[in-house]
N, C-alpha and C. Protein backbone atom coordinates (compact mmCIF):
# COMPACT_ATOMS: atom_id res chain seq x y z
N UNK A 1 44.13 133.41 98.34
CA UNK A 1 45.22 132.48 98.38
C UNK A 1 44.93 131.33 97.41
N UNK A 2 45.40 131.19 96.53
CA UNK A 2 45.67 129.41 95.83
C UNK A 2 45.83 128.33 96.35
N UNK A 3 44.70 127.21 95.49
CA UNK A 3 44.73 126.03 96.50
C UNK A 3 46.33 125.43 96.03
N UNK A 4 46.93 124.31 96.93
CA UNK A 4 47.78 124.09 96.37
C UNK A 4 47.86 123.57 94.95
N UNK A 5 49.27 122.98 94.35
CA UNK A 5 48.92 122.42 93.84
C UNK A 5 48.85 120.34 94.08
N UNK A 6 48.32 119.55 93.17
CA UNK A 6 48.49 118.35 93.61
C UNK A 6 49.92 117.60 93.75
N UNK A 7 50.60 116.73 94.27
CA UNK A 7 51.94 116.76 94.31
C UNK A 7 51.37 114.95 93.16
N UNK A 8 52.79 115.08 92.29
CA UNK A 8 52.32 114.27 91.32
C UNK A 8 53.94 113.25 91.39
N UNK A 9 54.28 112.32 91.67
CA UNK A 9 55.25 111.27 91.79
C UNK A 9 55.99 111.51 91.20
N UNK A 10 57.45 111.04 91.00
CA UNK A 10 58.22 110.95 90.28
C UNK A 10 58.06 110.11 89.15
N UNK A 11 57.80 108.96 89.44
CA UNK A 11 57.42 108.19 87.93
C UNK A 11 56.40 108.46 87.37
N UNK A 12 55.20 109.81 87.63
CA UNK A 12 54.20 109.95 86.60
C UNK A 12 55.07 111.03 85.76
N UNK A 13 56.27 111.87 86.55
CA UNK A 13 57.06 112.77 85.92
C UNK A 13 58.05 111.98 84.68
N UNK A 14 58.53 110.97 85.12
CA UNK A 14 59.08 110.46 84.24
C UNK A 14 58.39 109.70 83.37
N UNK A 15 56.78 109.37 83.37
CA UNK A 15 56.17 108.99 82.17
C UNK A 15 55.67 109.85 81.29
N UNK A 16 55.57 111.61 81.90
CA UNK A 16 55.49 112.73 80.84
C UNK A 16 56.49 112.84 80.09
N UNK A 17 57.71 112.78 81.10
CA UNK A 17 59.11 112.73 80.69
C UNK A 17 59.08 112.56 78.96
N UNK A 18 59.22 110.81 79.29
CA UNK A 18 58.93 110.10 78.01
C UNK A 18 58.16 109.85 77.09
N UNK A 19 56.66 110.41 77.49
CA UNK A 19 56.09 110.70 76.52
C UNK A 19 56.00 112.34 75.26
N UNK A 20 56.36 113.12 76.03
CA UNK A 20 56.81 114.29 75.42
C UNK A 20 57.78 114.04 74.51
N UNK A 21 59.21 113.51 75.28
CA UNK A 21 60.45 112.87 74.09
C UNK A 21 59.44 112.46 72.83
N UNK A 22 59.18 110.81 73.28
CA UNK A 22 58.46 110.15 71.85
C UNK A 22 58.03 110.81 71.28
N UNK A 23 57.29 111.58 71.49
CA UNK A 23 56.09 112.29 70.24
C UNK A 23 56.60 113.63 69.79
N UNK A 24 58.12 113.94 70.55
CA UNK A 24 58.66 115.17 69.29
C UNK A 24 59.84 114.47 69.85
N UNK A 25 60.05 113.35 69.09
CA UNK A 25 61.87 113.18 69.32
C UNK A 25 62.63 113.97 68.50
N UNK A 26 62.32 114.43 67.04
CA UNK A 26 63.17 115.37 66.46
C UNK A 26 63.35 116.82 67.12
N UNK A 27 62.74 117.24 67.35
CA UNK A 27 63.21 118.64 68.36
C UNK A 27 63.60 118.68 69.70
N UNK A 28 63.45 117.22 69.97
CA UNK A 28 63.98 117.77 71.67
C UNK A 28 64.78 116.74 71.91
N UNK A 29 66.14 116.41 72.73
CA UNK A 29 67.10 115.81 72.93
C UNK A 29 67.25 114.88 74.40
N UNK A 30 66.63 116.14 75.25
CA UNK A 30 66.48 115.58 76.90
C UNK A 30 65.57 116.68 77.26
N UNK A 31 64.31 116.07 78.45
CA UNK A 31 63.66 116.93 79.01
C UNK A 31 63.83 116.20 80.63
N UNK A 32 63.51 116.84 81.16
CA UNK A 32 63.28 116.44 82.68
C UNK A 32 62.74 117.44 83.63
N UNK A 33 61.48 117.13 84.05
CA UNK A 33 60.73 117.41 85.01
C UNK A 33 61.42 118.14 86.56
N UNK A 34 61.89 119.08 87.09
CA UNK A 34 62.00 119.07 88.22
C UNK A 34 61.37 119.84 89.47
N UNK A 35 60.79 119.51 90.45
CA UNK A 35 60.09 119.89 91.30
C UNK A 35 60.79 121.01 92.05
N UNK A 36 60.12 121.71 92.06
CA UNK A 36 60.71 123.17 93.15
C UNK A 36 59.57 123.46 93.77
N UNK A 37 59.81 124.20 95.05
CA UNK A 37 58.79 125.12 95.94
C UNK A 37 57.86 126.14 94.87
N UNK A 38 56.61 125.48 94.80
CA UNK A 38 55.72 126.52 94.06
C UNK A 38 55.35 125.48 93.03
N UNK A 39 55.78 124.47 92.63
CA UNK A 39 55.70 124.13 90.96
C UNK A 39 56.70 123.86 90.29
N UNK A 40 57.18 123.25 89.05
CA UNK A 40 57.92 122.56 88.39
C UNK A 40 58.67 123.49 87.24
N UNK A 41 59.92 122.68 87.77
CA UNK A 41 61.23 123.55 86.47
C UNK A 41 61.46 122.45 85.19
N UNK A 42 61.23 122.70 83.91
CA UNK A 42 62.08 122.29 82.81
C UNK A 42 63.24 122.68 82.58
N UNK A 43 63.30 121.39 82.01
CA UNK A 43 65.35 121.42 82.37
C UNK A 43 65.53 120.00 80.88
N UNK A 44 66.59 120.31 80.19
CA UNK A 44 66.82 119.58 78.91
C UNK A 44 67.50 120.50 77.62
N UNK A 45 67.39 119.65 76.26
CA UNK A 45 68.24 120.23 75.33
C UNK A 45 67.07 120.31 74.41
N UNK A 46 66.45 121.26 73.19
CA UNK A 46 66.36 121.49 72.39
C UNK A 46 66.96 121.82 71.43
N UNK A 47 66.44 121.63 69.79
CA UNK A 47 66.95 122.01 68.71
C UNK A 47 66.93 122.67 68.04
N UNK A 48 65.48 123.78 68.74
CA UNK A 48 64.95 124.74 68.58
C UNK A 48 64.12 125.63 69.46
N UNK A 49 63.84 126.89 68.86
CA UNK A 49 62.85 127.67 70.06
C UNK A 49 61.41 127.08 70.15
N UNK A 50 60.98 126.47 68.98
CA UNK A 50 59.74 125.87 68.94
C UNK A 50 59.87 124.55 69.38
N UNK A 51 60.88 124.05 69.39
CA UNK A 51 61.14 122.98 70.31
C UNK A 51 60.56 123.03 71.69
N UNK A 52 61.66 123.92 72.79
CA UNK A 52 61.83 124.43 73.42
C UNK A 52 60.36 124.63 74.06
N UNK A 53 59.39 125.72 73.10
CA UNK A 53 58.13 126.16 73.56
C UNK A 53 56.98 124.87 73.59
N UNK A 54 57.46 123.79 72.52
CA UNK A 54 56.36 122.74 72.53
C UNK A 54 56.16 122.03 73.64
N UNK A 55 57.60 121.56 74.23
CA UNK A 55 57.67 120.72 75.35
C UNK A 55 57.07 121.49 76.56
N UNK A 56 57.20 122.83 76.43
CA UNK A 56 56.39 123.68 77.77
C UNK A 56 55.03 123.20 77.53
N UNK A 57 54.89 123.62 76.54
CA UNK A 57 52.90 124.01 76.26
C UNK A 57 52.31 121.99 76.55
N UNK A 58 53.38 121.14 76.04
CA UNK A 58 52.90 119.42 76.20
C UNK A 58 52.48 119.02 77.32
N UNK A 59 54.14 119.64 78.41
CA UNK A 59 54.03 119.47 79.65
C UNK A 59 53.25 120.14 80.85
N UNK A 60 53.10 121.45 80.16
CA UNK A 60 51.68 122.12 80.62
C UNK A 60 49.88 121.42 80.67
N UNK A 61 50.50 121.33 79.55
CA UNK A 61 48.91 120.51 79.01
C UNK A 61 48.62 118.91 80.26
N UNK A 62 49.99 118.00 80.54
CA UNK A 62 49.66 116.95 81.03
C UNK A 62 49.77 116.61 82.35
N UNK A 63 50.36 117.60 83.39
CA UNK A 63 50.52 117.98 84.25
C UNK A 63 49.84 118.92 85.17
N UNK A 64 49.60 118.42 86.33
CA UNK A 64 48.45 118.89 87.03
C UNK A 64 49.12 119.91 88.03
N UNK A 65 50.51 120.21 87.54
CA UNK A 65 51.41 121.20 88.39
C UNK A 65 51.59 122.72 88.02
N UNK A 66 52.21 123.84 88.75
CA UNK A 66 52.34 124.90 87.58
C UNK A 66 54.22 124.75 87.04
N UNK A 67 53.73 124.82 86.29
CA UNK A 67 55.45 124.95 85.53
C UNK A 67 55.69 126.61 85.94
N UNK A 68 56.49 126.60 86.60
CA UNK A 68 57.28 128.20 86.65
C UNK A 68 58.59 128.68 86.12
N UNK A 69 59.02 127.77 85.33
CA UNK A 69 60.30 128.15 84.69
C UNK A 69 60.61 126.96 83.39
N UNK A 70 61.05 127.52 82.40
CA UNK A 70 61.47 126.55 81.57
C UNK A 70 63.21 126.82 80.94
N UNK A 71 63.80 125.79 81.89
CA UNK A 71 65.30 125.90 81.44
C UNK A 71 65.95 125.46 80.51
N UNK A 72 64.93 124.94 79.24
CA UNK A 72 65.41 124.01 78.17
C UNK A 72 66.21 124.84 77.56
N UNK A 73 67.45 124.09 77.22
CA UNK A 73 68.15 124.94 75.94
C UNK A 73 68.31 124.84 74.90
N UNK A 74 68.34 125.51 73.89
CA UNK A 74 68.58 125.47 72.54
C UNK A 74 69.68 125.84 72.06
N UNK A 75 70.23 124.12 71.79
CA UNK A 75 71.28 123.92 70.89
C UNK A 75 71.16 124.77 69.11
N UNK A 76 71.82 126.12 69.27
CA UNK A 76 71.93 126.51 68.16
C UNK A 76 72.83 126.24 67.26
N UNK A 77 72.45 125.71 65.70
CA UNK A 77 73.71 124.98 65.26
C UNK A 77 74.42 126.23 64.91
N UNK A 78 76.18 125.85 65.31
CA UNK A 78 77.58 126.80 65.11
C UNK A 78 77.80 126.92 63.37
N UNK A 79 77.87 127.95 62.95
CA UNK A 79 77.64 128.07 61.54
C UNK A 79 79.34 128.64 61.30
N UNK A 80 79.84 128.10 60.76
CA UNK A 80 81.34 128.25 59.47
C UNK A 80 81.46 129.29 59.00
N UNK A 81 81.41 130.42 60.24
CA UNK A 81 81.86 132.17 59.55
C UNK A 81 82.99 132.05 58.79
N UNK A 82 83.21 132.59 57.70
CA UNK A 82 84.52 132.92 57.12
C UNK A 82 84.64 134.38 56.73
């Protein structure tokens, strides 16, 4: 069985929050932390898939939770078929 994990506040979530933004504000638009049974959902807008994957691997890295889902989306820009 797995120990749990540590339960980590809302405002340390919202200081990953914002530190993830700052340090790739060009690829990512909104992130937000949300807690579920088991571990934590990403949820926000990217501008890309490497966007998208950075903010996992950041918020992985600073977080003492398991991330089990990442719902970020990527805003693909609409391209002018003719």
């Amino acid at each position: 069985m797995a120990a749990a994990c540590p339960a980590t506040s809302e405002a340390e979530f919202r200081r990953i929050e914002l530190e993830v933004m700052v340090r790739h504000r060009g690829r990512l638009r909104e992130l937000t932390i949300h807690r579920v049974e088991g571990g934590v959902v990403l949820l926000g807008r990217a501008v890309s898939f490497y966007g998208k994957q950075i903010a996992f691997h950041e918020v992985k890295t600073l977080l003492d939770e398991l991330v089990i889902g990442n719902r970020i989306a990527v805003d693909v820009p609409s391209r002018n078929l003719r």
